[in-house]
Protein backbone atom coordinates (compact mmCIF):
# COMPACT_ATOMS: atom_id res chain seq x y z
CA UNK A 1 4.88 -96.14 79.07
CA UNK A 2 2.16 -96.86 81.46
CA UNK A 3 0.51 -99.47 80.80
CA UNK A 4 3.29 -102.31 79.07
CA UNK A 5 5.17 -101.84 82.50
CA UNK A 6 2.16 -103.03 84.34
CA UNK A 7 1.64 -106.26 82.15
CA UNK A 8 4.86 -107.75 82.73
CA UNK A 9 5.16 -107.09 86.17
CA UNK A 10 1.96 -109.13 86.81
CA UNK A 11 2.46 -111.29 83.94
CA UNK A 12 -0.77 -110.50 81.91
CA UNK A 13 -1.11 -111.40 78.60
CA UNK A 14 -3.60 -108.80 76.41
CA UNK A 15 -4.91 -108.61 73.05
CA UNK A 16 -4.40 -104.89 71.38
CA UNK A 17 -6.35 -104.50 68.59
CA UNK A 18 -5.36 -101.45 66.04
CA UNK A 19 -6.84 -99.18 63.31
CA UNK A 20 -3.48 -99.60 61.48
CA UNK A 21 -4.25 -96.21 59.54
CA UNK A 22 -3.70 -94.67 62.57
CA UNK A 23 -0.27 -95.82 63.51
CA UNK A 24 0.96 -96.19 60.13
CA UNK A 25 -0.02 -92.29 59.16
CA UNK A 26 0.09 -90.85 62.86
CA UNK A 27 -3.45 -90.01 62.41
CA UNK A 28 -4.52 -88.25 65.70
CA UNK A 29 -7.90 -89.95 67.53
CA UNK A 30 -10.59 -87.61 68.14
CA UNK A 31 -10.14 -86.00 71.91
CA UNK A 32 -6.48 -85.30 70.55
CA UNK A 33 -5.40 -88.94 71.32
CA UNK A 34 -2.10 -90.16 70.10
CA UNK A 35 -1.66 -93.14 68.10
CA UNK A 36 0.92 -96.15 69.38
CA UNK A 37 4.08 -96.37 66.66
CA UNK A 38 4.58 -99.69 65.18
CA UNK A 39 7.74 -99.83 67.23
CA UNK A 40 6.00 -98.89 70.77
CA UNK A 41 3.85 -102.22 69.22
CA UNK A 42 7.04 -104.00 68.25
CA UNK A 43 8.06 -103.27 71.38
CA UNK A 44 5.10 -104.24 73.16
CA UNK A 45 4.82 -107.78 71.18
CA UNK A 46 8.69 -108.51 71.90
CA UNK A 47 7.52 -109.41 75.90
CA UNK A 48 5.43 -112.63 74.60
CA UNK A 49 2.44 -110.88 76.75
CA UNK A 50 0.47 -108.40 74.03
CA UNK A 51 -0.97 -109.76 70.53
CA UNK A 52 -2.00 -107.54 68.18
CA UNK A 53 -4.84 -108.02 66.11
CA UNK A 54 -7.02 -105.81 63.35
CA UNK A 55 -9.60 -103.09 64.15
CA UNK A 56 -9.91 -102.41 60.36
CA UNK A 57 -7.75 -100.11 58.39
CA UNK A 58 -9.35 -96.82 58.95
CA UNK A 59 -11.87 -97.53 61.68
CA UNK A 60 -14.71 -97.96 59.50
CA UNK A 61 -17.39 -99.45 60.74
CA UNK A 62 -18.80 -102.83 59.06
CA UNK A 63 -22.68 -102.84 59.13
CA UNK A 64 -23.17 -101.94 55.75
CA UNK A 65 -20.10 -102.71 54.25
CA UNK A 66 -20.11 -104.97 50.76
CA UNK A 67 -17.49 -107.80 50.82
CA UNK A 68 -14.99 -106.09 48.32
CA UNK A 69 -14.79 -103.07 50.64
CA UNK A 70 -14.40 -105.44 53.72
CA UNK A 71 -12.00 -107.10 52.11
CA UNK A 72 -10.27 -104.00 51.56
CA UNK A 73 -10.39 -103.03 54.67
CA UNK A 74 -9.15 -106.10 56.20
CA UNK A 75 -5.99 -106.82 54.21
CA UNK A 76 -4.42 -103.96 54.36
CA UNK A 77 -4.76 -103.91 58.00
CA UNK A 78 -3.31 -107.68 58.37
CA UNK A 79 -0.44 -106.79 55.72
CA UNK A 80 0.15 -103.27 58.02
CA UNK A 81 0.32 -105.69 61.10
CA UNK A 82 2.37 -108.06 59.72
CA UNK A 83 4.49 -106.84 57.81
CA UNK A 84 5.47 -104.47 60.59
CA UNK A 85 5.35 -106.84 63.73
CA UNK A 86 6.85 -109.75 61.84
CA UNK A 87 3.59 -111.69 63.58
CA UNK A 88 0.43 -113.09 62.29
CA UNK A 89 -2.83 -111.36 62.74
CA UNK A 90 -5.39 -114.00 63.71
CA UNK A 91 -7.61 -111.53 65.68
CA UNK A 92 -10.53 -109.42 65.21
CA UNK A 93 -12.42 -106.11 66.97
CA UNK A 94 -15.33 -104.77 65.22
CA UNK A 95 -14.87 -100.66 65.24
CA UNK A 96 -17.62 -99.43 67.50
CA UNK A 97 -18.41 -103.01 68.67
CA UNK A 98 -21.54 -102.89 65.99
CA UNK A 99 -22.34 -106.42 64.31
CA UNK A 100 -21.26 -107.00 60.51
CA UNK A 101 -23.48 -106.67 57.26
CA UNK A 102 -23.60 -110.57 56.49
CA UNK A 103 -21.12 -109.69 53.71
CA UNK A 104 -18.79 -108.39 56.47
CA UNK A 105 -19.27 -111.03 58.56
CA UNK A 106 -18.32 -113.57 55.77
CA UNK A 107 -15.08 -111.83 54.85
CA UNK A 108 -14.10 -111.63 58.51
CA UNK A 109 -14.75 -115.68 59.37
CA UNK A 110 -12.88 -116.31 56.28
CA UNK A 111 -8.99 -114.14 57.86
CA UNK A 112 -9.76 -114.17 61.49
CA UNK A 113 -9.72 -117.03 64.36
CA UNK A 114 -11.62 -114.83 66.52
CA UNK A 115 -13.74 -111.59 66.30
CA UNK A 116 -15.64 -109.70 69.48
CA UNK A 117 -18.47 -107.52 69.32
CA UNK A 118 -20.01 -106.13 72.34
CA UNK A 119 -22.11 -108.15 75.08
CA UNK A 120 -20.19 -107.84 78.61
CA UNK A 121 -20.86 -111.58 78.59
CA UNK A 122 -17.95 -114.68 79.56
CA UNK A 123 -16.84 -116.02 76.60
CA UNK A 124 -17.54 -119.80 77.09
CA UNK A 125 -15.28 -122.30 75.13
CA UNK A 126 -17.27 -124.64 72.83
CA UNK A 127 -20.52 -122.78 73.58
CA UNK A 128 -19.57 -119.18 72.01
CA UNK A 129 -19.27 -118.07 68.70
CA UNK A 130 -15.51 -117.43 68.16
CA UNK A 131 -16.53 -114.87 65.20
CA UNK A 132 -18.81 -113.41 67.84
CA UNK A 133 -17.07 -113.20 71.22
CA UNK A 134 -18.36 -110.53 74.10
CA UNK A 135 -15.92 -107.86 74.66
CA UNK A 136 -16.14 -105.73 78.01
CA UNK A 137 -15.01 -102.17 78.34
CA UNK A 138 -12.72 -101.10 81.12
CA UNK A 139 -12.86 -98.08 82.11
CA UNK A 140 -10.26 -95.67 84.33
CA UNK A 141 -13.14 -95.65 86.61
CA UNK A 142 -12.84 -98.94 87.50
CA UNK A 143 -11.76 -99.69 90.68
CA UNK A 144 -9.94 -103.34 91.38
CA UNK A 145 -13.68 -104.48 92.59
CA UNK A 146 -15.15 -103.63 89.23
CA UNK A 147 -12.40 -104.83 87.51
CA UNK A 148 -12.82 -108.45 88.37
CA UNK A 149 -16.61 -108.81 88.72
CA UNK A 150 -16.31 -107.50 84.71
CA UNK A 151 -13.38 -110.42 84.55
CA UNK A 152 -16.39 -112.82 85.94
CA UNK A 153 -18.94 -111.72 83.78
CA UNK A 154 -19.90 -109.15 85.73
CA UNK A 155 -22.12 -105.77 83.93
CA UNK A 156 -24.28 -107.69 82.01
CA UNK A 157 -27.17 -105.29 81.80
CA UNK A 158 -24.85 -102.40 81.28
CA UNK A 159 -23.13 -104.23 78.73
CA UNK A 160 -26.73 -104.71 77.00
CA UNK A 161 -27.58 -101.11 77.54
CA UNK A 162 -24.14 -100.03 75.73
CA UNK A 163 -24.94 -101.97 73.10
CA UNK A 164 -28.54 -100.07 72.93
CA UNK A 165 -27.47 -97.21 72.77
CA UNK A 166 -24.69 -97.60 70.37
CA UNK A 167 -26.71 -99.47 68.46
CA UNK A 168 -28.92 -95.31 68.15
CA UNK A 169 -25.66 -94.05 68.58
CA UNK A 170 -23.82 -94.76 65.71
CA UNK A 171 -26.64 -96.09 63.05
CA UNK A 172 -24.99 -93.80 60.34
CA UNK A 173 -21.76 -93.80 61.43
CA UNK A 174 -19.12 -94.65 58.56
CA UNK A 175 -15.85 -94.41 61.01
């Protein structure tokens, strides 16, 4: 209601990426956040500016998954996503931003064009990883200023530090 309104009055095209357990079962976030419905994402898709792509099935994080449970977990998000959105799921976000067991890694390259971790880094075409792009949190707290010296590669070293610290964070973290 907020945000979709924005996009296509400036024209910006954005990847969402979705822990389809959540939408499909209504599954509240923690905080008492409220999951999209496919059709707010149907609706979403239908103005050519939003693609949707997998977070997983149930947010599980991948860093010590085996390949049959990452396999799992990342089919019956694509069949959720497109079977739903009548679109293709090409695209990737690891849950929590943490890097893959090599299993998981392998099982992603094999469905996915692309896949982002963390880093606060530009994503350079020919020189990046496209299994291993940077992804940069925005935050509400970001003022326009912020916003595009993140858009220029801005917040490196907090970027880094994030990654640090969820790295501590989340070491036994399972969703």
């Amino acid at each position: 209601e907020v945000l979709l309104p924005l996009l296509v009055e400036r024209g910006l095209p954005m990847t969402w990426y979705v822990a389809t357990q959540f939408i499909d079962e209504q599954v509240e976030f923690p905080n008492a956040g409220t999951p999209l419905s496919w059709g707010a994402l149907r609706e979403a898709v239908s103005t050519g500016l939003v693609t949707v792509g997998s977070h997983t099935h149930s947010h599980v994080t991948m860093t010590r998954l085996d390949a049959a449970s990452s396999a799992d977990e990342l089919d019956r998000s694509i069949t959720l996503i497109e079977d739903r959105l009548s679109q293709p799921c090409r695209h990737f976000a690891y849950p929590k931003a943490l890097a893959p067991s090599p299993e998981a890694d392998a099982e992603v390259r094999r469905r996915f064009r692309t896949a982002s971790l963390a880093g606060n880094r530009v994503n350079v075409p020919g020189r990046t990883d496209p299994a291993r792009l940077g992804r940069t949190p925005i935050k509400r707290t970001d003022d326009a200023g912020r916003f595009m010296d993140k858009v220029h590669g801005g917040a490196r070293i907090e970027g880094w530090l994030r990654e640090q610290f969820d790295r501590v964070r989340h070491h036994r973290a399972v969703t």
